[in-house]
Every structure is written in C-alpha cells, then in structure tokens.
C-alpha atoms as a PDB file:
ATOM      1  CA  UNK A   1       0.000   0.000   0.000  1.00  0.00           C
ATOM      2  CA  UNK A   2       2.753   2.632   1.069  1.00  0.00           C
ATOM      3  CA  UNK A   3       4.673   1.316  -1.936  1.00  0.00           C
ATOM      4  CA  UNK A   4       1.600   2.537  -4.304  1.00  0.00           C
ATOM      5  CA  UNK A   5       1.422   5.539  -2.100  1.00  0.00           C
ATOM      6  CA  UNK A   6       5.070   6.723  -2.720  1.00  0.00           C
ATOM      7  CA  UNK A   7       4.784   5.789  -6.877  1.00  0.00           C
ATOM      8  CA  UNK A   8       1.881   7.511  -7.431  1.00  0.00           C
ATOM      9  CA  UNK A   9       3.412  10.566  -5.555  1.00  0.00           C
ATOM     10  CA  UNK A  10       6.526  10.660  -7.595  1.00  0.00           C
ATOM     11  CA  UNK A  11       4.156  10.699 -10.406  1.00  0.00           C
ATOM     12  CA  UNK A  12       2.230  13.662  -9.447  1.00  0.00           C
ATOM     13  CA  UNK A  13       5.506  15.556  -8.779  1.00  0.00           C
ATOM     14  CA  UNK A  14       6.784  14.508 -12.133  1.00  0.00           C
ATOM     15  CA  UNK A  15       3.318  16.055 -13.801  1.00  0.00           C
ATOM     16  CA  UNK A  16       3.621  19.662 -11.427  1.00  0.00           C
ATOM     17  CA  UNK A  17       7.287  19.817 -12.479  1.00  0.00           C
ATOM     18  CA  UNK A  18       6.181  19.507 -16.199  1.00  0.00           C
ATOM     19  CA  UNK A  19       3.534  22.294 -15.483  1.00  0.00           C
ATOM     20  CA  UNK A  20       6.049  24.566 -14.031  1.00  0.00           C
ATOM     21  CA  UNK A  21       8.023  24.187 -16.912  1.00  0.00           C
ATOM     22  CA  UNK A  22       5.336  24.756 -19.619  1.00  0.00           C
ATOM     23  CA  UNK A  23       4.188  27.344 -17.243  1.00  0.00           C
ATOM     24  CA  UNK A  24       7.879  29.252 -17.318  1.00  0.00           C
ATOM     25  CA  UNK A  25       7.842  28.817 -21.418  1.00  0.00           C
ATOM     26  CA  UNK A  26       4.202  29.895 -21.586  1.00  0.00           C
ATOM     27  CA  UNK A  27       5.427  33.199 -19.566  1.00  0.00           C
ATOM     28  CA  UNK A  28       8.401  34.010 -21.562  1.00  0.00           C
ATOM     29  CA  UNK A  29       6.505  33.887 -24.816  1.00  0.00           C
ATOM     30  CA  UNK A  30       3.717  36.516 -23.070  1.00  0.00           C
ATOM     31  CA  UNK A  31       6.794  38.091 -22.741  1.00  0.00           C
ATOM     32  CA  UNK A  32       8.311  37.936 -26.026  1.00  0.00           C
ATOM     33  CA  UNK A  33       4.635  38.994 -27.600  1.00  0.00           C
ATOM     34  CA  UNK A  34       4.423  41.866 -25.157  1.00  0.00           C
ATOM     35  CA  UNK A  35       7.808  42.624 -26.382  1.00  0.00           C
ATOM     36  CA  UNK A  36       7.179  42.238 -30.247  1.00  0.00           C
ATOM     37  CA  UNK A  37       3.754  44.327 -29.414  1.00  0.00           C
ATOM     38  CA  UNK A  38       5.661  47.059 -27.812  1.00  0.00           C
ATOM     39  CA  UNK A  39       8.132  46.865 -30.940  1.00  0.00           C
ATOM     40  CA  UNK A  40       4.980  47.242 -33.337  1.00  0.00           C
ATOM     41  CA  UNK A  41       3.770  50.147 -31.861  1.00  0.00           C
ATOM     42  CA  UNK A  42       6.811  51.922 -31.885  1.00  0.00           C
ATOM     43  CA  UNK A  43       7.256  51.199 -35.587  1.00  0.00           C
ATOM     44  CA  UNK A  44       3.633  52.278 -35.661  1.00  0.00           C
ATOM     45  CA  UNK A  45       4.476  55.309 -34.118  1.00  0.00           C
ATOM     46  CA  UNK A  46       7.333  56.194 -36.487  1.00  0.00           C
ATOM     47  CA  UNK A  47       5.171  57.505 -39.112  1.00  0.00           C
ATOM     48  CA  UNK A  48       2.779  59.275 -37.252  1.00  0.00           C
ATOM     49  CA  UNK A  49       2.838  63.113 -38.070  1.00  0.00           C
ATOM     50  CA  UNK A  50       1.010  65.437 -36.003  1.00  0.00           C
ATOM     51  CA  UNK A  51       1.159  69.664 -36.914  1.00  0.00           C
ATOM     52  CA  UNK A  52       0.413  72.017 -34.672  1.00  0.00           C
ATOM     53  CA  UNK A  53      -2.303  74.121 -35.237  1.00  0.00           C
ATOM     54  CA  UNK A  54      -3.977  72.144 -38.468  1.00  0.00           C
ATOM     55  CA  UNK A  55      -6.543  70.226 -38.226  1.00  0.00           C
ATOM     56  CA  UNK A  56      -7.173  67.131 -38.804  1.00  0.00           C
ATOM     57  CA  UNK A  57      -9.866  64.339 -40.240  1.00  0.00           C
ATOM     58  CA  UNK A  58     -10.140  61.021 -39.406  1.00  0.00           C
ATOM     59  CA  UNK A  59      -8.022  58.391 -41.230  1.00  0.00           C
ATOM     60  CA  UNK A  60      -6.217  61.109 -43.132  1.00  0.00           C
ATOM     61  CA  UNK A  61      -3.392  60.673 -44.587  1.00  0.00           C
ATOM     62  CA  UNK A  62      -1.035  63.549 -44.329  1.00  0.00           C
ATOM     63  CA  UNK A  63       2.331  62.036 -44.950  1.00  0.00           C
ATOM     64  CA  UNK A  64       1.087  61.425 -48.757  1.00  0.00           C
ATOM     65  CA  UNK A  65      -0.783  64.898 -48.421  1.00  0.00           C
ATOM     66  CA  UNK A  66       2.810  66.696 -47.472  1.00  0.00           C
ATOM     67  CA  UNK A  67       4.738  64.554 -49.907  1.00  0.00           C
ATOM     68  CA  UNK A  68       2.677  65.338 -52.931  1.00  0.00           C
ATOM     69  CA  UNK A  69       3.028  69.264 -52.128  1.00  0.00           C
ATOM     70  CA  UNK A  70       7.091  68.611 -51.359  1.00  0.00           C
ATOM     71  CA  UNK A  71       7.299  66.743 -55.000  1.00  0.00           C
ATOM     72  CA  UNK A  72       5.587  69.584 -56.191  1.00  0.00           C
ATOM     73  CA  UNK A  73       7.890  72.400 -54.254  1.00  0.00           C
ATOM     74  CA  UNK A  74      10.905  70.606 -55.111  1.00  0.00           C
ATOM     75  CA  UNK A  75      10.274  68.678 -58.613  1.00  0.00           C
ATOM     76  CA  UNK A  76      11.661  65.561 -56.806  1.00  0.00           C
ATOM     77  CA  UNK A  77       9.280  62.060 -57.514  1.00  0.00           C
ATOM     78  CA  UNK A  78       8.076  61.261 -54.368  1.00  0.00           C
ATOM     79  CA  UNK A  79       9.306  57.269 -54.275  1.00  0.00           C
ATOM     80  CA  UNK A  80      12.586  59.136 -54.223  1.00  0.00           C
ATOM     81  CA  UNK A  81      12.119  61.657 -51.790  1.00  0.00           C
ATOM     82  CA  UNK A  82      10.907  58.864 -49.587  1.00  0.00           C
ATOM     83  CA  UNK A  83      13.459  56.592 -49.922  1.00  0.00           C
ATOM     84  CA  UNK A  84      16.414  59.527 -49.105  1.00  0.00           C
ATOM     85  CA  UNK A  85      14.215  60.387 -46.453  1.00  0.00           C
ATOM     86  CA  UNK A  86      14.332  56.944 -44.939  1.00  0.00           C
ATOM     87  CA  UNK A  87      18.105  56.559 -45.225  1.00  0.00           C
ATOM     88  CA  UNK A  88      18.383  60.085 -43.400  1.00  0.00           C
ATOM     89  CA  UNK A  89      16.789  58.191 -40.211  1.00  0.00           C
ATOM     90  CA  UNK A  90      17.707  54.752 -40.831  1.00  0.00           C
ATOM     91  CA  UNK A  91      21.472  55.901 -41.651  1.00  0.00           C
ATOM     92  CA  UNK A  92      22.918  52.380 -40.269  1.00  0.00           C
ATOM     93  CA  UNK A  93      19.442  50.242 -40.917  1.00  0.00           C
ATOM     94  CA  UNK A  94      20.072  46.745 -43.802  1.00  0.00           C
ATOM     95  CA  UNK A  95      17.536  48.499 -46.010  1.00  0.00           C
ATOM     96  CA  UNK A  96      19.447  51.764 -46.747  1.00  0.00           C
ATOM     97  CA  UNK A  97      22.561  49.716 -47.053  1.00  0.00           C
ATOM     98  CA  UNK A  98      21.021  48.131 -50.364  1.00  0.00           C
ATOM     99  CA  UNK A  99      19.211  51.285 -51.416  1.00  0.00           C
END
C-alpha cells in the first residue's frame, strides 16, 4: 500500500514539475509577444505626423498629403524623396545599405 502511495506521488511531482516548466515557457513567450507588441507600436508610431495648429480628419493621410506638395515644391518624384528620407533616419538600418 505505502509502496503505491510513494509511486503515485513521484508521479504527481513529475506532472507539477512539467507544469512549471510549460508554465515558465508559456510566460516568456507573453513576454516575447508583449515585447514584439511594444516593438509594433513603436514602428507604428514612427510615421505618425502630427502639426500644430492644423486640423485634422479622421483616417487622413497627411504624410502622402505633405509629400505630394514637397514633389511639387521641389520637382523631386516622391518614391525618391521617400526613400532619401528613410536613409536620413535609418542611416545604419540593412535596407538603406542596399538602397
């Protein structure tokens, strides 16, 4: 009886330790997901322009609003004026190293 006792007690310490480890690996990826979601938004954020004192509609789109008029003011395509203006502020990024 004591013998069954004792087996059946290593067994359910066997299944908590197995828990406790999915439950560690099930916490570091929340953490890597917070992590990437943090990363997102930040990326997210990057390309959000906001001018003082002009207002603004919902789902606008003033980055292509501003580049059209800069095309215009400068005579520059605006592919290209996007792309030098992405090297400025990715300067040591992959992606303006093959641009």
């Amino acid at each position: 009886m004591t013998k069954k006792l004792r087996m059946e007690n290593k067994d359910i310490k066997k299944s908590q330790d197995s828990m406790k480890e999915e439950i560690n690996d099930l916490k570091r990826a929340h953490e890597e997901l917070l992590d990437d979601i943090s990363l997102m938004e930040m990326h997210q954020k990057e390309m959000v322009l906001h001018l003082r004192g002009i207002p603004q509609t919902h789902n606008e789109q003033i980055q292509e609003k501003l580049s059209q008029e800069i095309e215009n003011w400068l005579g520059v395509e605006v592919e290209e004026m996007l792309l030098d203006i992405d090297k400025i502020f990715r300067i040591k990024s992959e992606r303006s190293d093959h641009l």
